[in-house]
C-alpha atoms as a PDB file:
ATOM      1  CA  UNK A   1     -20.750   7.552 -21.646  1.00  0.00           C
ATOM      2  CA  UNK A   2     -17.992   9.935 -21.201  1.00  0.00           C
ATOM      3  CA  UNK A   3     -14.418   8.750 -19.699  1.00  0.00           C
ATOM      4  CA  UNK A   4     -14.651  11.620 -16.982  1.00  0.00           C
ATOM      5  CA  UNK A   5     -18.115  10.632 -16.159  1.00  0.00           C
ATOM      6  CA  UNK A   6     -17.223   7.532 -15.685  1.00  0.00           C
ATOM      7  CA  UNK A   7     -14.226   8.404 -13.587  1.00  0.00           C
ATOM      8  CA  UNK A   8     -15.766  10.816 -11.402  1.00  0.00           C
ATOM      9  CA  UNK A   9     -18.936   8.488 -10.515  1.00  0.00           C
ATOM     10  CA  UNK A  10     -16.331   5.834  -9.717  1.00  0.00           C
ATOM     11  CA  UNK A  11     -14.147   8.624  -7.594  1.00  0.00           C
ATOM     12  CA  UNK A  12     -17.246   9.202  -5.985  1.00  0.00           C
ATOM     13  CA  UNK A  13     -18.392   5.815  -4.758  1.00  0.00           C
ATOM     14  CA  UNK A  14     -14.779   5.698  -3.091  1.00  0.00           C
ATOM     15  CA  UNK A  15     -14.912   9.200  -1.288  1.00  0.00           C
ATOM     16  CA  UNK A  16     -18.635   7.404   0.021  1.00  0.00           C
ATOM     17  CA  UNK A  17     -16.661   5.248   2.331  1.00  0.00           C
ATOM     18  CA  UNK A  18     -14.256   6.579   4.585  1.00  0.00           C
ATOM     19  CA  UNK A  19     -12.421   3.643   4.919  1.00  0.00           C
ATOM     20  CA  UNK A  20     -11.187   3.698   1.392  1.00  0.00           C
ATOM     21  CA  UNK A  21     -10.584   7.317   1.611  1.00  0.00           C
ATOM     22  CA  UNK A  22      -8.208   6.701   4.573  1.00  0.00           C
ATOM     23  CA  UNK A  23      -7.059   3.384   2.440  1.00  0.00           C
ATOM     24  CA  UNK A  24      -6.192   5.871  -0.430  1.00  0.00           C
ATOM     25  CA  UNK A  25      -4.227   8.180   1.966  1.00  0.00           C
ATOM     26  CA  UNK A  26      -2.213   5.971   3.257  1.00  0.00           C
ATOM     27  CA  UNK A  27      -0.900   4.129  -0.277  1.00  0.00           C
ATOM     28  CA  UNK A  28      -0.099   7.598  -1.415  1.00  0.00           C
ATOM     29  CA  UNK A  29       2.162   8.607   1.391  1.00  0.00           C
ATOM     30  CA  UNK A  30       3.425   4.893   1.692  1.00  0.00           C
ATOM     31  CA  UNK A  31       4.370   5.054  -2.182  1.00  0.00           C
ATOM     32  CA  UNK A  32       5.664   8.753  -1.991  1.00  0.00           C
ATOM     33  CA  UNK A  33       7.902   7.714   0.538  1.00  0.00           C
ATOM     34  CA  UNK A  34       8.839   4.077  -1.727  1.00  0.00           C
ATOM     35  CA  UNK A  35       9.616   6.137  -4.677  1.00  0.00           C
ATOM     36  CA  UNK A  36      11.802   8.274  -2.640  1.00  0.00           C
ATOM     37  CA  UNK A  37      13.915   5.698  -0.543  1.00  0.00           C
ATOM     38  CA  UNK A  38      14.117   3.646  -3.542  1.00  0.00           C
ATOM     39  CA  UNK A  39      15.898   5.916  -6.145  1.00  0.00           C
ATOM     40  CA  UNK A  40      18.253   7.194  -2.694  1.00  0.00           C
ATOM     41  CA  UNK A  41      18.712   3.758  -1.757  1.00  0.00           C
ATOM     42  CA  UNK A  42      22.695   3.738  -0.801  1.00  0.00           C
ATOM     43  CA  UNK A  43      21.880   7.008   0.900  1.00  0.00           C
ATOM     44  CA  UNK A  44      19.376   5.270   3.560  1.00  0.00           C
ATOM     45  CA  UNK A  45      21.356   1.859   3.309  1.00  0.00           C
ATOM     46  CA  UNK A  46      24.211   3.580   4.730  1.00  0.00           C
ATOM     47  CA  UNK A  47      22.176   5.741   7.592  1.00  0.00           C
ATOM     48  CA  UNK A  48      20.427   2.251   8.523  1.00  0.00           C
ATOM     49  CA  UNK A  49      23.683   0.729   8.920  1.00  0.00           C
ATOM     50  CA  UNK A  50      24.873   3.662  11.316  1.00  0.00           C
ATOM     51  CA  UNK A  51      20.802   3.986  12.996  1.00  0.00           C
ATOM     52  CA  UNK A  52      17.275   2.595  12.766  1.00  0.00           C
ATOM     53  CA  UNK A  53      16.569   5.823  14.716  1.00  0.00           C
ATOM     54  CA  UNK A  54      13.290   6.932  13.329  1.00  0.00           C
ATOM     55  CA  UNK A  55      14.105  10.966  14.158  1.00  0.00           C
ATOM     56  CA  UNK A  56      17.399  10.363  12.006  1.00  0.00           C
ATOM     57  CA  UNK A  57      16.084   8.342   8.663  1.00  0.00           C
ATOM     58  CA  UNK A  58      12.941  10.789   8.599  1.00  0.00           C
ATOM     59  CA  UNK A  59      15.430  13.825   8.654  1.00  0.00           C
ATOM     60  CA  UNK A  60      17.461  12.028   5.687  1.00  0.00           C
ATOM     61  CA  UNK A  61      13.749  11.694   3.604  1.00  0.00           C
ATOM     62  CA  UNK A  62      13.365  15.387   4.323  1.00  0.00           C
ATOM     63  CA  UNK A  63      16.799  16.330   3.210  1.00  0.00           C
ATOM     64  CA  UNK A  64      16.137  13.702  -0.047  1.00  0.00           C
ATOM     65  CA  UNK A  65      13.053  15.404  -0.832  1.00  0.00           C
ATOM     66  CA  UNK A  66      14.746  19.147  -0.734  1.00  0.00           C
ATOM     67  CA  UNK A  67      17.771  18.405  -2.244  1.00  0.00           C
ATOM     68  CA  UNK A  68      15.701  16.509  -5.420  1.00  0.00           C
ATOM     69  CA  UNK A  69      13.764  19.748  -5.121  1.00  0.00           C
ATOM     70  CA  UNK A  70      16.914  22.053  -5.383  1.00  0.00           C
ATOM     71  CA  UNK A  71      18.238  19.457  -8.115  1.00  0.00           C
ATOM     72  CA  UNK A  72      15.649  18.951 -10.515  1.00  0.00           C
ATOM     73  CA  UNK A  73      12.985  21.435  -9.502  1.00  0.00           C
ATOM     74  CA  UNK A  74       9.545  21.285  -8.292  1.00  0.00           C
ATOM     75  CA  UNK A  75       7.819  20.121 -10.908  1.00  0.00           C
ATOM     76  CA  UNK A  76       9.400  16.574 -10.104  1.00  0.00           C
ATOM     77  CA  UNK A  77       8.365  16.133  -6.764  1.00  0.00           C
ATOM     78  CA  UNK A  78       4.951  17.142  -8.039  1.00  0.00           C
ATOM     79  CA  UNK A  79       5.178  14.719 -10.044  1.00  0.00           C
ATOM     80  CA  UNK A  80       5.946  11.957  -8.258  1.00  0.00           C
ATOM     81  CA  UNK A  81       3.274  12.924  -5.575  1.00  0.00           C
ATOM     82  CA  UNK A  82       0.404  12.946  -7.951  1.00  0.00           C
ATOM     83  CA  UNK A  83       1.661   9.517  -9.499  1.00  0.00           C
ATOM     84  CA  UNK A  84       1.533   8.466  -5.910  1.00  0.00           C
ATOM     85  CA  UNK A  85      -2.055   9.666  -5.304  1.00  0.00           C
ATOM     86  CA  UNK A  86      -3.137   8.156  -8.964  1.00  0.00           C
ATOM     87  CA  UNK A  87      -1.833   4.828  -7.840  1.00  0.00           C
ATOM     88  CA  UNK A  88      -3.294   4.422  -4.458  1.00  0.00           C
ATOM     89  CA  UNK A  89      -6.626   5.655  -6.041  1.00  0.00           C
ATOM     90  CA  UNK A  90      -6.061   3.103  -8.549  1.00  0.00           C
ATOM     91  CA  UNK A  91      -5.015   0.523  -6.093  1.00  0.00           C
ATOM     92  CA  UNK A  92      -7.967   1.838  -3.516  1.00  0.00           C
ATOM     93  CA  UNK A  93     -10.253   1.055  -6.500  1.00  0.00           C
ATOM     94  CA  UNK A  94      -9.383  -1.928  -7.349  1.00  0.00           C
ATOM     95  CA  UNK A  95      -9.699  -3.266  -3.415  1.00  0.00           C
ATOM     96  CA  UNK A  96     -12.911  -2.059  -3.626  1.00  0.00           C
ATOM     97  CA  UNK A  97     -14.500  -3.314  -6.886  1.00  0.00           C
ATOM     98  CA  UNK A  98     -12.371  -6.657  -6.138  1.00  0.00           C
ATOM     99  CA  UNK A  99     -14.083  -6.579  -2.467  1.00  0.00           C
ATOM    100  CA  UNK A 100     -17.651  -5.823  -3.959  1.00  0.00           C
ATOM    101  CA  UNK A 101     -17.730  -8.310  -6.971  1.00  0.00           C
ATOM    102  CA  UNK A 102     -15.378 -10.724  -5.463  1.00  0.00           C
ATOM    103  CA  UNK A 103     -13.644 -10.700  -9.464  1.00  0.00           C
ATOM    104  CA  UNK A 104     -10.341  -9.950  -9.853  1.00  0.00           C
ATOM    105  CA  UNK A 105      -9.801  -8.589 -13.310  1.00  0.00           C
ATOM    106  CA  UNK A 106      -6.081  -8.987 -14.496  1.00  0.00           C
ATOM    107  CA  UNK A 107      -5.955  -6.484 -17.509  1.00  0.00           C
ATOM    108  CA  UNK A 108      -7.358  -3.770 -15.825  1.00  0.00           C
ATOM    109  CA  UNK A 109      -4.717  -4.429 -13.232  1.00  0.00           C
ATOM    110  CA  UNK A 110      -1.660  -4.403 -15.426  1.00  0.00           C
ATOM    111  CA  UNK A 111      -1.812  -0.773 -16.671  1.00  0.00           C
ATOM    112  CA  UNK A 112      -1.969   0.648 -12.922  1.00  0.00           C
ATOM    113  CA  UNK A 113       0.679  -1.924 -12.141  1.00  0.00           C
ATOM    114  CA  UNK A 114       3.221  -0.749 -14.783  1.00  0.00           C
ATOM    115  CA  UNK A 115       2.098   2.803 -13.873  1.00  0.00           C
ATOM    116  CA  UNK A 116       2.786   2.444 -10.373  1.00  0.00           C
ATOM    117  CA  UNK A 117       6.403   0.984 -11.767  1.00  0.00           C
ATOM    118  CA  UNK A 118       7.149   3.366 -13.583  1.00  0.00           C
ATOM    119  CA  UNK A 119       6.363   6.031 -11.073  1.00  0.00           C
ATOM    120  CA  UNK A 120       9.261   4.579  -9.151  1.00  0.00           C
ATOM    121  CA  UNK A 121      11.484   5.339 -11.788  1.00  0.00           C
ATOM    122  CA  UNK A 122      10.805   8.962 -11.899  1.00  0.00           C
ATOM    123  CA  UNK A 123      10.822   9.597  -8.631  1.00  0.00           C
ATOM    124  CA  UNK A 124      14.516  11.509  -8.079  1.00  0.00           C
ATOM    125  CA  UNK A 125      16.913  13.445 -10.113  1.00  0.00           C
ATOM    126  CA  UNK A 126      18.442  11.922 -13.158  1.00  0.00           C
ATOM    127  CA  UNK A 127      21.473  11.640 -11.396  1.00  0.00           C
ATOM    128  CA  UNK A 128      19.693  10.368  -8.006  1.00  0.00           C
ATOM    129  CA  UNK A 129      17.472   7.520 -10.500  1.00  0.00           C
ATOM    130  CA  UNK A 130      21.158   5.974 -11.644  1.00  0.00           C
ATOM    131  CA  UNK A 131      20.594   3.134  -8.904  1.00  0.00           C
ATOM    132  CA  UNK A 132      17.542   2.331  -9.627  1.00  0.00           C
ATOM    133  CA  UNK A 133      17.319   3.382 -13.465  1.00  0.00           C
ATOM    134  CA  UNK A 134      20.624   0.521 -14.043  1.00  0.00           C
ATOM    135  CA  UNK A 135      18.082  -2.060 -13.713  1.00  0.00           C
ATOM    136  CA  UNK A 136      17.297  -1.030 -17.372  1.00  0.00           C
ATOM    137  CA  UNK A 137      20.634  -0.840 -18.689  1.00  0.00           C
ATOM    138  CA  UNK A 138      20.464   2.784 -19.682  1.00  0.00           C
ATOM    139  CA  UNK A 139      21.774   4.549 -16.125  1.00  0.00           C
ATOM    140  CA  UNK A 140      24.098   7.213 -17.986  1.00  0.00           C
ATOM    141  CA  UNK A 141      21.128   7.563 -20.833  1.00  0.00           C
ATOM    142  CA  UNK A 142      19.299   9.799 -18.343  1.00  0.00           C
ATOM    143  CA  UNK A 143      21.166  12.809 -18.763  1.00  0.00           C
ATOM    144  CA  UNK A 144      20.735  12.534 -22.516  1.00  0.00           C
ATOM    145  CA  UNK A 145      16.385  13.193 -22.108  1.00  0.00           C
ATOM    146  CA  UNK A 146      15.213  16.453 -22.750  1.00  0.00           C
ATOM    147  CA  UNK A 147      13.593  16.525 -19.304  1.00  0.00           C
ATOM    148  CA  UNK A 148      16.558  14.825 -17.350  1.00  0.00           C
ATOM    149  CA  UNK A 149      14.303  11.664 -16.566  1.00  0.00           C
ATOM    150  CA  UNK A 150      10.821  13.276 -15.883  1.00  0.00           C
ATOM    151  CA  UNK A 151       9.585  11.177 -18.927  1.00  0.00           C
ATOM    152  CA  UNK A 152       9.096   8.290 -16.852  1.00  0.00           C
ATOM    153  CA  UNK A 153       7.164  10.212 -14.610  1.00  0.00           C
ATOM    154  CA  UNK A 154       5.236  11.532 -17.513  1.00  0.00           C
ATOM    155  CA  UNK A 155       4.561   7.815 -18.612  1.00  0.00           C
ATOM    156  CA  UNK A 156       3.583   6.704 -15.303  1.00  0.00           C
ATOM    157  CA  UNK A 157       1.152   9.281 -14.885  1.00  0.00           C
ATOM    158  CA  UNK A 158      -0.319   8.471 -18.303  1.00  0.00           C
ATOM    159  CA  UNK A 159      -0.476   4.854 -17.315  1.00  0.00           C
ATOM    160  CA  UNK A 160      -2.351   5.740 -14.424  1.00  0.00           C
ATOM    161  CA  UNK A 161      -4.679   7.860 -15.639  1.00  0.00           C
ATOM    162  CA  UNK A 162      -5.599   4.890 -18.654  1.00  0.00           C
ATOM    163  CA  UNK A 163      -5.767   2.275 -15.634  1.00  0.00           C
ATOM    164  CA  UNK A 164      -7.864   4.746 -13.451  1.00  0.00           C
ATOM    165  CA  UNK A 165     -10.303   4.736 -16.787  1.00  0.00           C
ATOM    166  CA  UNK A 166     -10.361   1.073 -17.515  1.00  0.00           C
ATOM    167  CA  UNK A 167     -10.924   0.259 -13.281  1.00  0.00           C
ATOM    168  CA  UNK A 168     -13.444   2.655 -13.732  1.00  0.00           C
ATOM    169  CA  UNK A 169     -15.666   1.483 -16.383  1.00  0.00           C
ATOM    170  CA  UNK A 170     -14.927  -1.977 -15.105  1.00  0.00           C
ATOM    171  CA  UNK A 171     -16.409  -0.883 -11.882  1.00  0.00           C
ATOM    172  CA  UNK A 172     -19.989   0.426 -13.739  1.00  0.00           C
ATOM    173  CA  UNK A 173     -20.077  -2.406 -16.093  1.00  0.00           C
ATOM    174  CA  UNK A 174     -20.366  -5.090 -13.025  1.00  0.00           C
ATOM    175  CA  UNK A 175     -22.782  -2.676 -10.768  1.00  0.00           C
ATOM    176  CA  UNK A 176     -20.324  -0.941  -8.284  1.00  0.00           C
ATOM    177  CA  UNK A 177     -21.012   2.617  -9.129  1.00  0.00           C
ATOM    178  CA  UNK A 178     -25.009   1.928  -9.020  1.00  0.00           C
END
């Protein structure tokens, strides 16, 4: 059986109920915006220290957003969204085969985890990601990438896409798709 096929039957099972769809939706935004605050983080650790106002931090997320988009282009934000749709599908899948089959299969589960990791890591600039990227020990190393830090993006999306397969085959092997 083809990897598509099986990808597509599973993607279809999910767009069947609307709760999932809606489930899906709201990972996507919630990791969009994770990725974002998360490689900015001194930026919105300082505004929350002046205001919680909700008006204020969401007109810092929009300035974040543009200025990564000035910085390092479009393609990065692109990125970043589609990891962020890949890993609430993948997470939206696995709520759903784990809800059906009451199993809980770790190694499916450990590719879309390190996926949705490394999404978080290529969510900003290369010179944005130095906050977050010195948890690896390699914060100046950025600049050195041919793509200035898009690889982990890159990664992540490949990670994703390999967990999306493996959740989805799991998910016709124990009856879900049927």
């Amino acid at each position: 059986m083809s990897k598509i096929y099986l990808i597509l039957t599973a993607l279809q099972v999910l767009i069947r109920k609307p709760m999932y769809v809606v489930l899906t939706s709201i990972l996507a935004i919630f990791l969009f915006v994770i990725y974002i605050v998360l490689n900015n983080f001194p930026v919105f650790a300082s505004i929350a220290a002046v205001s919680l106002d909700p008006v204020i931090l969401w007109k810092v997320f929009a300035n974040q957003v543009t200025m990564i988009w000035g910085i390092a282009g479009p393609v990065n934000i692109l990125a970043v969204a589609f990891v962020s749709l890949l890993a609430g599908l993948n997470l939206s899948l696995i709520i759903l085969r784990t809800r059906t089959t009451k199993v809980f299969i770790g190694r499916t589960n450990v590719l879309g985890f390190f996926g949705i990791f490394g999404g978080a890591f290529g969510a900003a600039c290369s010179a944005c990601n130095t906050a977050l990227i010195g948890l690896l020990g390699v914060s100046g190393g950025l600049a050195v990438f041919p793509l200035k830090g898009l690889e982990f993006s890159l990664l992540a999306l490949v990670l994703l896409i390999f967990s999306l397969y493996y959740v989805s085959k799991s998910m016709f092997e124990m009856g879900v798709t049927k």
